[in-house]
Each structure stands twice: as structure tokens, then as C-alpha cells.
Protein backbone atom coordinates (compact mmCIF):
# COMPACT_ATOMS: atom_id res chain seq x y z
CA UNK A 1 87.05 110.49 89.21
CA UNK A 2 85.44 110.48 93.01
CA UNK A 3 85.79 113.66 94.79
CA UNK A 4 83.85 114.23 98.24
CA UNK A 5 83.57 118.38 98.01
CA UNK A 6 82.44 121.03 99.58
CA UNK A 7 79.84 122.54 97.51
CA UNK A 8 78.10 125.06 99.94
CA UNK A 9 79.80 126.28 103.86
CA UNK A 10 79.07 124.01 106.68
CA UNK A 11 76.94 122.14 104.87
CA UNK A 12 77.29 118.10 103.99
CA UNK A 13 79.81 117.45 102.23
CA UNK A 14 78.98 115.98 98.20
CA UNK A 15 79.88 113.66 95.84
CA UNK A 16 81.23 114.72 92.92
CA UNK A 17 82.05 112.41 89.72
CA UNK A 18 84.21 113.84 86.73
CA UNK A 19 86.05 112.66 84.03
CA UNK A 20 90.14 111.40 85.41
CA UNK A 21 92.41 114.27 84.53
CA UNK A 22 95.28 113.64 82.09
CA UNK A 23 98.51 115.60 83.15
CA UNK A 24 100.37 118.06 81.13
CA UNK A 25 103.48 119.97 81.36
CA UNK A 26 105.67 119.31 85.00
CA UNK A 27 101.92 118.03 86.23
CA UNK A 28 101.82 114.61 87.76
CA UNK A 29 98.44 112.77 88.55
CA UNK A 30 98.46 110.43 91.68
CA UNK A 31 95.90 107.68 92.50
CA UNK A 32 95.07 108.46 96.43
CA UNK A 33 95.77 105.88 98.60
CA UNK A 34 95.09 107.96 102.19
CA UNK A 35 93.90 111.46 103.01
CA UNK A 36 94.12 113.05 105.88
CA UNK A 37 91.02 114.75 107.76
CA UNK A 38 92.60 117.34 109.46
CA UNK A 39 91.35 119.79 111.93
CA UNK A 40 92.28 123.22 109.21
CA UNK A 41 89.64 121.65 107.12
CA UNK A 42 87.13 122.24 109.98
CA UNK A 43 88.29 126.02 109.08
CA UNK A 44 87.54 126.01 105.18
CA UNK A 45 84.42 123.87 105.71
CA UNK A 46 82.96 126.68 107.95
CA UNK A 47 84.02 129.16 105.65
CA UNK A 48 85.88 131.82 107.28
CA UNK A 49 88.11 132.30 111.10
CA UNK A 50 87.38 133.77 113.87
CA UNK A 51 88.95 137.22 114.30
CA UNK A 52 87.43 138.26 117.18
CA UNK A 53 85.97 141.46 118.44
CA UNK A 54 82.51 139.98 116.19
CA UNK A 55 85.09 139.94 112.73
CA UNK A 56 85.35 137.38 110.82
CA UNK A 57 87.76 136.52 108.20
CA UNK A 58 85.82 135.41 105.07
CA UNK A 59 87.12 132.60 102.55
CA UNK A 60 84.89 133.45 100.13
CA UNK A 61 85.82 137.20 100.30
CA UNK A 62 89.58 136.05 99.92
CA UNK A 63 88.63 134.24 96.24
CA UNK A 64 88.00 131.16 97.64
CA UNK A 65 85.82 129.22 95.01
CA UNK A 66 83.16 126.35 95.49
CA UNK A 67 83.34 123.21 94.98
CA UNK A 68 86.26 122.54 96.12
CA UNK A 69 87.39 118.94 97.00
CA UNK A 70 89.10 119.61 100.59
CA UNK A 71 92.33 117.48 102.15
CA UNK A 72 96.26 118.78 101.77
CA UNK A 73 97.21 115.79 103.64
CA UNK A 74 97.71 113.12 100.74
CA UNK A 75 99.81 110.06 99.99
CA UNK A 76 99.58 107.84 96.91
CA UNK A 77 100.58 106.25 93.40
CA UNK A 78 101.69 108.16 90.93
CA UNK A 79 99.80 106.40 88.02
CA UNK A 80 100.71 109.31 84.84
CA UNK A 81 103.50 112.09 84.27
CA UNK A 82 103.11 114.65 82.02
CA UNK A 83 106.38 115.15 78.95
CA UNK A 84 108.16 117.45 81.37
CA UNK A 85 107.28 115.61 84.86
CA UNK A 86 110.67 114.80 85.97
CA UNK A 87 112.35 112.49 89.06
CA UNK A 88 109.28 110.73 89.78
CA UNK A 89 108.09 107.22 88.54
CA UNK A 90 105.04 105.56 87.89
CA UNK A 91 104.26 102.75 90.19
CA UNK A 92 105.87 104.49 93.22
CA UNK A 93 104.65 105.59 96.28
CA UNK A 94 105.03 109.18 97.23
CA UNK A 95 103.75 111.72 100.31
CA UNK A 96 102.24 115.03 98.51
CA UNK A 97 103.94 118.25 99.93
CA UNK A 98 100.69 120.35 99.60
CA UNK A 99 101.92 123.70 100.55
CA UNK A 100 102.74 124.98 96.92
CA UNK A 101 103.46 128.82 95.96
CA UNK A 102 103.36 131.11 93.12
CA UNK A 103 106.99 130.67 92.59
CA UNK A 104 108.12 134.20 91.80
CA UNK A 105 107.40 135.87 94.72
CA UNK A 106 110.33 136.95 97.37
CA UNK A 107 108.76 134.02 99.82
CA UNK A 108 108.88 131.55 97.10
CA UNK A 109 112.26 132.45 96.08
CA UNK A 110 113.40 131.90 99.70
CA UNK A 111 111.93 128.74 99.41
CA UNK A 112 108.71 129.56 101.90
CA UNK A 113 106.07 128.58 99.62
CA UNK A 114 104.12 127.81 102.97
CA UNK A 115 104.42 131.91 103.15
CA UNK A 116 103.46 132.79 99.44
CA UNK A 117 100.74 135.92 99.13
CA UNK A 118 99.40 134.30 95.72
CA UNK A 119 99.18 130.40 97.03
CA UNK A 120 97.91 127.38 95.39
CA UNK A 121 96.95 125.31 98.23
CA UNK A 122 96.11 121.15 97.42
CA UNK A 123 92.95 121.17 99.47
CA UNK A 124 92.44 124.91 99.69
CA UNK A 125 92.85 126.88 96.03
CA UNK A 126 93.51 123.80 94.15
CA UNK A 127 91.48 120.38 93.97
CA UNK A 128 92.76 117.95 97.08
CA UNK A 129 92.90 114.58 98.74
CA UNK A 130 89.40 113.43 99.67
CA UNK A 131 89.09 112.14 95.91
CA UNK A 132 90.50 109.16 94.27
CA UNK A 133 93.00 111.22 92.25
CA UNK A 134 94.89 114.07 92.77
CA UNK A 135 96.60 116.13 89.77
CA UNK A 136 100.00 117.69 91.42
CA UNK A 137 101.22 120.40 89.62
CA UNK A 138 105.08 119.14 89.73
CA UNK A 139 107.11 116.08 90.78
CA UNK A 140 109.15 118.55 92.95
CA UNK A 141 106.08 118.22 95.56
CA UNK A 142 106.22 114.61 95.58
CA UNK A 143 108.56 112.73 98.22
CA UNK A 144 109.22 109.44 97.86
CA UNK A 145 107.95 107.07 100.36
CA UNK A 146 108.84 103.98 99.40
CA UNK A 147 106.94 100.85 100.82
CA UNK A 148 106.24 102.62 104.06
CA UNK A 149 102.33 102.93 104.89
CA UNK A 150 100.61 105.64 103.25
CA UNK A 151 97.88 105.70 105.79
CA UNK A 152 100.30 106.31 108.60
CA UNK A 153 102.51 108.79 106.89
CA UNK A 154 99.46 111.29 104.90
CA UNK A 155 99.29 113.14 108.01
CA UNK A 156 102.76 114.42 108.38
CA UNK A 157 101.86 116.74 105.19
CA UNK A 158 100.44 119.33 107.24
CA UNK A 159 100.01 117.83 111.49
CA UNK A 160 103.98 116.73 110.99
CA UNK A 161 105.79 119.81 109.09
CA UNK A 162 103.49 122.22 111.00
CA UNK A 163 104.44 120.91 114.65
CA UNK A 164 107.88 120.26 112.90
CA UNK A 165 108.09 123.75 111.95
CA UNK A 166 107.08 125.09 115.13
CA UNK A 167 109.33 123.47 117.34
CA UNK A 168 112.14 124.39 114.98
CA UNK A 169 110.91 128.20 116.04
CA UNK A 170 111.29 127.42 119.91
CA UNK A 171 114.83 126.24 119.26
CA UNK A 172 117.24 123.12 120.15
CA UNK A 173 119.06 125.17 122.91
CA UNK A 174 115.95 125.28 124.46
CA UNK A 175 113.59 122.21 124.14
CA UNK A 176 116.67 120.37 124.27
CA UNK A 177 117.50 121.19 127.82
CA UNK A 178 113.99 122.67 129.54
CA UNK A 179 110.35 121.27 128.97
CA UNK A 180 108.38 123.40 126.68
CA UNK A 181 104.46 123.19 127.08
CA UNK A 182 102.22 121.68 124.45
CA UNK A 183 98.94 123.69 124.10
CA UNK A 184 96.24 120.80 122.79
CA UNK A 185 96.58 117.22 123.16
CA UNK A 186 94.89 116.00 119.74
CA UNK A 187 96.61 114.55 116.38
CA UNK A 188 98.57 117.51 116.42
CA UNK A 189 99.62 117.20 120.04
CA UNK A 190 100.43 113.90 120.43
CA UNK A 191 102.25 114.38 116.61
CA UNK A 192 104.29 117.59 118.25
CA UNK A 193 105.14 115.15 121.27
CA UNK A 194 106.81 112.10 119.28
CA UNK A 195 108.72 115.07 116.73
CA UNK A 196 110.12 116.68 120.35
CA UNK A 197 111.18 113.48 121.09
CA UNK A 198 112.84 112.83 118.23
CA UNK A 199 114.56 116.04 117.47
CA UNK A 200 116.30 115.45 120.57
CA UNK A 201 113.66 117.14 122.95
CA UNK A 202 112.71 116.20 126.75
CA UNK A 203 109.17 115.27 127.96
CA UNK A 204 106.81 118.20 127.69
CA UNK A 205 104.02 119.30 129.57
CA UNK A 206 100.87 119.01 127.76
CA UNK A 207 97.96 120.74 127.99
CA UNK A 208 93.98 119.54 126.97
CA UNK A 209 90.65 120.36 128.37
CA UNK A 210 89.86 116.57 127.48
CA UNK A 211 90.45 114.20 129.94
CA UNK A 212 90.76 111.30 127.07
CA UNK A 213 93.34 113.47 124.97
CA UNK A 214 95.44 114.16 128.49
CA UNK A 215 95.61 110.57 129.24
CA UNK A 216 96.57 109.95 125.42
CA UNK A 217 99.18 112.83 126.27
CA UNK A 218 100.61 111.28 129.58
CA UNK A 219 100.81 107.35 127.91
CA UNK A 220 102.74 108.84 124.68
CA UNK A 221 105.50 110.22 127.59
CA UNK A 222 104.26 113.65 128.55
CA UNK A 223 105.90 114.78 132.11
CA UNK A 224 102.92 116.27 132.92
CA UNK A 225 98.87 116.76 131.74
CA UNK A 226 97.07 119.80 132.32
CA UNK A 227 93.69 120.79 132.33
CA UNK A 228 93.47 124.13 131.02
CA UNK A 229 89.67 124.86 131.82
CA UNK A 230 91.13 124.61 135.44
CA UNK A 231 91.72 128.32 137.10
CA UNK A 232 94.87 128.00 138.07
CA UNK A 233 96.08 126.05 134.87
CA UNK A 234 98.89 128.40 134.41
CA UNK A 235 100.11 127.48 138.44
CA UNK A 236 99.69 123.82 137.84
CA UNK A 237 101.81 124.17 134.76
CA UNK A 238 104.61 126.16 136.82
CA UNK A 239 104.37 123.89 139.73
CA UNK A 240 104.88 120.92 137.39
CA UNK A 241 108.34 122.89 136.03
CA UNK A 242 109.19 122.67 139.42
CA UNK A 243 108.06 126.13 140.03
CA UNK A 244 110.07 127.89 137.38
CA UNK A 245 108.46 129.81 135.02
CA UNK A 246 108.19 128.11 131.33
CA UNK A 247 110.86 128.69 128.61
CA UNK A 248 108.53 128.33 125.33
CA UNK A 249 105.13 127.33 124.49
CA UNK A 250 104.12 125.66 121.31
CA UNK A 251 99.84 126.73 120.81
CA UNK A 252 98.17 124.22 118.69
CA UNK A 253 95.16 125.80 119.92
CA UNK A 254 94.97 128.99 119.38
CA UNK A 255 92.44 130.50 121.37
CA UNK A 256 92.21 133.59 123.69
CA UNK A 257 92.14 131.22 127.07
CA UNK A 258 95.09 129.04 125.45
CA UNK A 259 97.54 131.83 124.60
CA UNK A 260 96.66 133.45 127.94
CA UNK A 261 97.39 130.35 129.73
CA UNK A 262 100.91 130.62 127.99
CA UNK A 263 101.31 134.45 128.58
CA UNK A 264 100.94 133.72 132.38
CA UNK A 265 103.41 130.88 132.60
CA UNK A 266 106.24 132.33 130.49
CA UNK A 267 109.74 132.94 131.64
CA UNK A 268 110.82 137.08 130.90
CA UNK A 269 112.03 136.18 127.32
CA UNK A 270 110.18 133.12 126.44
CA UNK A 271 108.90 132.41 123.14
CA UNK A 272 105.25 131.83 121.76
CA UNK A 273 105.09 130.03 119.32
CA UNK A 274 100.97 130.10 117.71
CA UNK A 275 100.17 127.50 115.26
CA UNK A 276 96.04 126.72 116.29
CA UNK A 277 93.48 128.67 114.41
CA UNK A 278 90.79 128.68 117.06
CA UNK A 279 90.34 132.41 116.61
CA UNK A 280 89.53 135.08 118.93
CA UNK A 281 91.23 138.15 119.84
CA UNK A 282 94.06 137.99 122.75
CA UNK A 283 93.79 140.02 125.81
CA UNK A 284 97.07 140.76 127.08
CA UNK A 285 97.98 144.17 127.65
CA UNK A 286 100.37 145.36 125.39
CA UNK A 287 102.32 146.94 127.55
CA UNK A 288 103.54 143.73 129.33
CA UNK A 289 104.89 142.19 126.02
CA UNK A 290 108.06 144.25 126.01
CA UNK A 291 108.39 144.28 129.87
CA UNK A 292 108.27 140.73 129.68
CA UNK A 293 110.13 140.56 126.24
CA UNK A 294 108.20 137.58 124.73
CA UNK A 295 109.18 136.63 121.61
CA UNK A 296 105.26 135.93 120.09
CA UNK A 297 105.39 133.94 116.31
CA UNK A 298 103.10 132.92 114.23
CA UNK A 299 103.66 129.44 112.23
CA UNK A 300 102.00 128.53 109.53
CA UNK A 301 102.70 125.23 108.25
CA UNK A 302 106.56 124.56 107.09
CA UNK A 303 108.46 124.18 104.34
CA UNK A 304 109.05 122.01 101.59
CA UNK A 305 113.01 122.24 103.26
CA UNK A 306 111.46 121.02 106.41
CA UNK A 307 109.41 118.69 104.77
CA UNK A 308 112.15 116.61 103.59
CA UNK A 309 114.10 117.26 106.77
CA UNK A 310 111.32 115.91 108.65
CA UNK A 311 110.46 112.97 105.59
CA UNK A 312 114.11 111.83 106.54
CA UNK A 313 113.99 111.36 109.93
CA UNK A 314 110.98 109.05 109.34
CA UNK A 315 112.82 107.19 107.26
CA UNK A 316 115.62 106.76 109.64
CA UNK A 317 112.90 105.23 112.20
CA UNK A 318 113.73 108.14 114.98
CA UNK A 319 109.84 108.92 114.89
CA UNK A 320 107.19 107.06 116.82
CA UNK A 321 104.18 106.84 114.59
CA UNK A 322 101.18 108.50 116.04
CA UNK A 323 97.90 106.76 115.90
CA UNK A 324 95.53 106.71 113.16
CA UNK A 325 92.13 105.33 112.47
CA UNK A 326 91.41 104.85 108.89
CA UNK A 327 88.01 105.44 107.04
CA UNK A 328 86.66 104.51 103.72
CA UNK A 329 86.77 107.75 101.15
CA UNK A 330 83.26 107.23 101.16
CA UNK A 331 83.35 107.77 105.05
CA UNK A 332 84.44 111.55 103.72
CA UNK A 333 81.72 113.60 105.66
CA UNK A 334 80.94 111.11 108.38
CA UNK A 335 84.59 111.69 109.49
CA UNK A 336 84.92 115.44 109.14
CA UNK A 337 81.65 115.55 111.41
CA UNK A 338 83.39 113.72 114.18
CA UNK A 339 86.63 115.85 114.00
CA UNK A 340 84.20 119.26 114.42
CA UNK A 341 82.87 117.18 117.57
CA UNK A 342 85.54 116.82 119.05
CA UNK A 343 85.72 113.01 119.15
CA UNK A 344 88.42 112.19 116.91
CA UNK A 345 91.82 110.62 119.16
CA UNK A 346 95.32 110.96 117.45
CA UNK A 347 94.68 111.30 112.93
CA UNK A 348 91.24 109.75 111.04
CA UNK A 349 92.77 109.03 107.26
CA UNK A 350 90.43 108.64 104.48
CA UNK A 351 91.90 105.40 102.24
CA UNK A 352 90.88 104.57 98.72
């Protein structure tokens, strides 16, 4: 078995070679056919987030151990079941929900294992995707996928239930009848733009400080593309609104000047919705969140619910696919460099 791990923070990533796991129990072991390199594992490989105010949230302080193969965004065969693996057959092509809890804590039970305090991440706690197997630790993880693409499909296990997710939080009665914005115009914008369009959204108005990624943005349908290292970002977005103030903002940034860009252009009781990880501290005064009476949420990935909701609607051909550039596994590092420079358009998907 071929995994490409990180062995030591930001630095190359390593091959790894280990004898081919045999599955036990509920566990299921699937042969990787695509792997998402996604921009969270920019995150892990550096370690640690930005807090701001010169803090810094550790991974290695929060038990995270090396090596540790990276990628939660995973689609392949499922080539051995353990006795009590059930609903899943050999042969078949599945998408790996990689979001998995403890399973007896009050999140789990609510089924938000994407909220667990005790998780066991694919890609993050637990060996992931940048390998040539993966050992998931039940078939209830595993959606079938049928003879659809795995390459295409990997990245909606994180880029596709976490913009799903999100714009679930802004709501139908409102990106179904007013344009929300869309902070960041990357694999997770233009993903967020095709979802919007398919849950019934109108055109939103996208924001990027990359000129490539806007006109990406304005080609996949967006009514308008922002710069948002311009000073008056937050008037340009207004003025393209038609001068009204903005009913909801989905961040995929995450920054201080992103979320302040989205403080100034909110409507009094308009919704922030933060996915990005950026880091940094916000600036707004406090005082002006209840006189405005934002509604600011955090969303971190979605659930295996949402998964399926989202899986269907795939299916069902309401979703335009995004585009994706695929990379031989042994491509691994090459590619993850490229993402942390910024020069990565729409997903890069590892393929075995």
C-alpha cells in the first residue's frame, strides 16, 4: 500500500509503503480511484490556523499525530468487507463521506458527526485518500455512485457538502428570491455557484482578488465579479444589487478583509455565513452586531444527511459539474504545492 504523507509540517510531502490492510468488523477497505487536493489540507499541512492577534491554533497540540496520509475527499472500489460490513458490495463504486464521529456523543446522536468533539476525520485523525487504499471504518460512509466518474464526483466530499451546507444556512426564502454574495471564486466558489443554481438559487455576485478566478466566476453565470482588494469593494458589490444592501453572504474565505467586506454590505438582519479558514481575527465593533442584527454562523462541513441530499441531486443531473484537472497519485506533493500558490482553477484530483 502507497500512501503520499505528511511526515513533518510544511515540509514535502513522503512516500510511504506498507503492507494492504485487511478489514475487520463494520470496516470496509476501498481501492482509490480519485482524491481530492483540497484547499483544508493546505491547513493540516502547515500545521496549525491562524487565530489572529499573533495565536495560533496548533494541530499538534490538539493530538494530531504524524504521519498522516492527508485527503477526505475520496471515491473508489470497494475491493474487501469485513463479516459485519453491511449494504455495500465489492466491485462497486462508491463516494467516501469522510466526516465520521465518535458516535455517542449528543452531536453524533443528532446525526452531526461533521460537529463531533472526539472526531475521526479520513484525512485528518484517521489515514486518507492520497494512498491507493483507504480502510473506511463502516459501509454507512460509503454512497453509492454507480458508473458516474469518480474523478469528477471526489470533490463533493468536502468542496460540495460544505458549500451545500452553507447555503442551506442562508436559506431558500432568501437565495431563492435575492442574490447572495460568494466570498472566493476557487473550487469552492465556482462549486457553491453550480449548488445555488441548482437548489433553486439566482445568479450571485462573486467575489475574488484573482482576475482568472472572477472571469471563471462570471463564465459559470455569476451576475456580477468583484474584486475585493478594490477599496470600495463593498460599494461595487451594493451598486451591483442595484444599490440595496445584501441579504446573506456565504465566506469561503475567511479572512479579516473578506468578512469585513461582507459586514459592510449587509442588509440590517442579514446572515453570515463563514466557511473559509484563512484565519485572522475580525475587526468589527461589537457593538454594531446587534444594532445591525446579523445573524454571523460558522459552517463546518455538512452532514452525512446532507451528503446524501446533495449525492441525490447529482444523480438526478440538476448539478453542473465543476471543473477538474486530474493528477497522477504520484503527482501528490507537486499538486498540493500549486494549490498553496494559488494557481490551482476549479478541483486538482489525485487518480490511481
Amino acid at each position: 500500500m502507497k500512501c503520499y504523507c505528511v511526515v513533518n509540517f510544511r515540509e514535502s510531502l513522503q512516500l510511504l509503503e506498507s503492507d494492504t490492510p485487511t478489514p475487520t468488523g463494520s470496516q470496509v477497505l476501498v481501492q482509490v480511484r480519485a482524491a481530492g487536493v483540497c484547499h483544508s489540507d493546505i491547513h493540516f499541512w502547515e500545521g496549525g490556523y491562524d487565530l489572529g492577534n499573533g495565536k495560533t491554533l496548533s494541530l499538534k497540540d490538539r493530538g494530531i499525530k504524524l504521519p498522516m496520509t492527508m485527503g477526505h475527499e475520496t471515491a473508489g472500489t470497494v475491493i474487501a468487507l469485513g463479516p459485519d460490513a453491511k449494504g455495500v458490495e465489492k466491485g462497486r463504486n462508491y463516494l467516501v463521506y469522510p466526516w465520521i464521529g465518535c458516535r455517542q456523543c449528543p452531536a453524533c446522536d443528532e446525526g452531526l458527526e461533521n460537529y463531533c468533539a472526539n472526531p475521526q476525520y479520513l484525512g485528518v485523525h484517521r489515514p486518507g485518500g492520497y494512498a491507493d487504499h483507504i480502510m473506511v471504518p463502516d459501509a454507512r460512509y460509503l454512497i453509492d455512485i454507480g458508473d458516474m466518474d469518480p474523478a469528477s464526483l471526489a470533490p463533493y466530499a468536502c468542496s460540495g457538502i460544505t458549500t451545500y451546507s452553507a447555503i442551506n444556512k442562508i436559506g431558500f426564502n432568501t437565495f431563492s428570491k435575492h442574490p447572495i454574495v460568494i466570498m472566493g471564486a476557487g473550487g469552492l466558489g465556482l462549486m457553491a455557484m453550480a449548488l445555488l443554481k441548482a437548489m433553486g438559487g439566482v445568479s450571485p455576485i462573486v467575489v475574488d482578488i484573482d482576475p482568472a478566478k472572477r472571469q471563471a466566476a462570471m463564465e459559470a453565470g455569476a451576475l456580477a465579479a468583484i474584486d475585493g482588494a478594490a477599496p470600495d469593494a463593498a460599494k461595487q458589490i451594493i451598486a451591483a444589487n442595484g444599490g440595496k444592501l445584501l441579504q446573506g453572504v456565504v465566506d469561503l474565505v475567511g479572512a479579516p478583509s473578506t468578512t469585513g467586506i461582507a459586514f459592510d454590505c449587509l442588509i440590517k438582519g442579514g446572515k453570515l455565513v463563514i466557511v473559509g479558514l484563512f484565519g485572522g481575527g475580525a475587526s468589527w465593533p461589537i457593538a454594531f452586531i446587534p444594532m445591525k442584527a446579523l445573524q454571523i454562523l460558522g459552517s463546518y462541513t455538512g452532514s452525512l444527511q446532507e451528503m446524501r441530499e446533495l449525492m441525490q441531486l447529482v444523480k438526478e443531473g440538476k448539478i453542473k459539474p465543476i471543473p477538474v484537472h486530474t493528477h497522477p497519485l504520484a503527482d501528490a506533493d507537486k499538486v498540493l504545492k500549486s494549490l498553496i500558490a494559488g494557481k490551482v482553477t476549479g478541483r486538482a484530483v489525485l487518480t490511481a
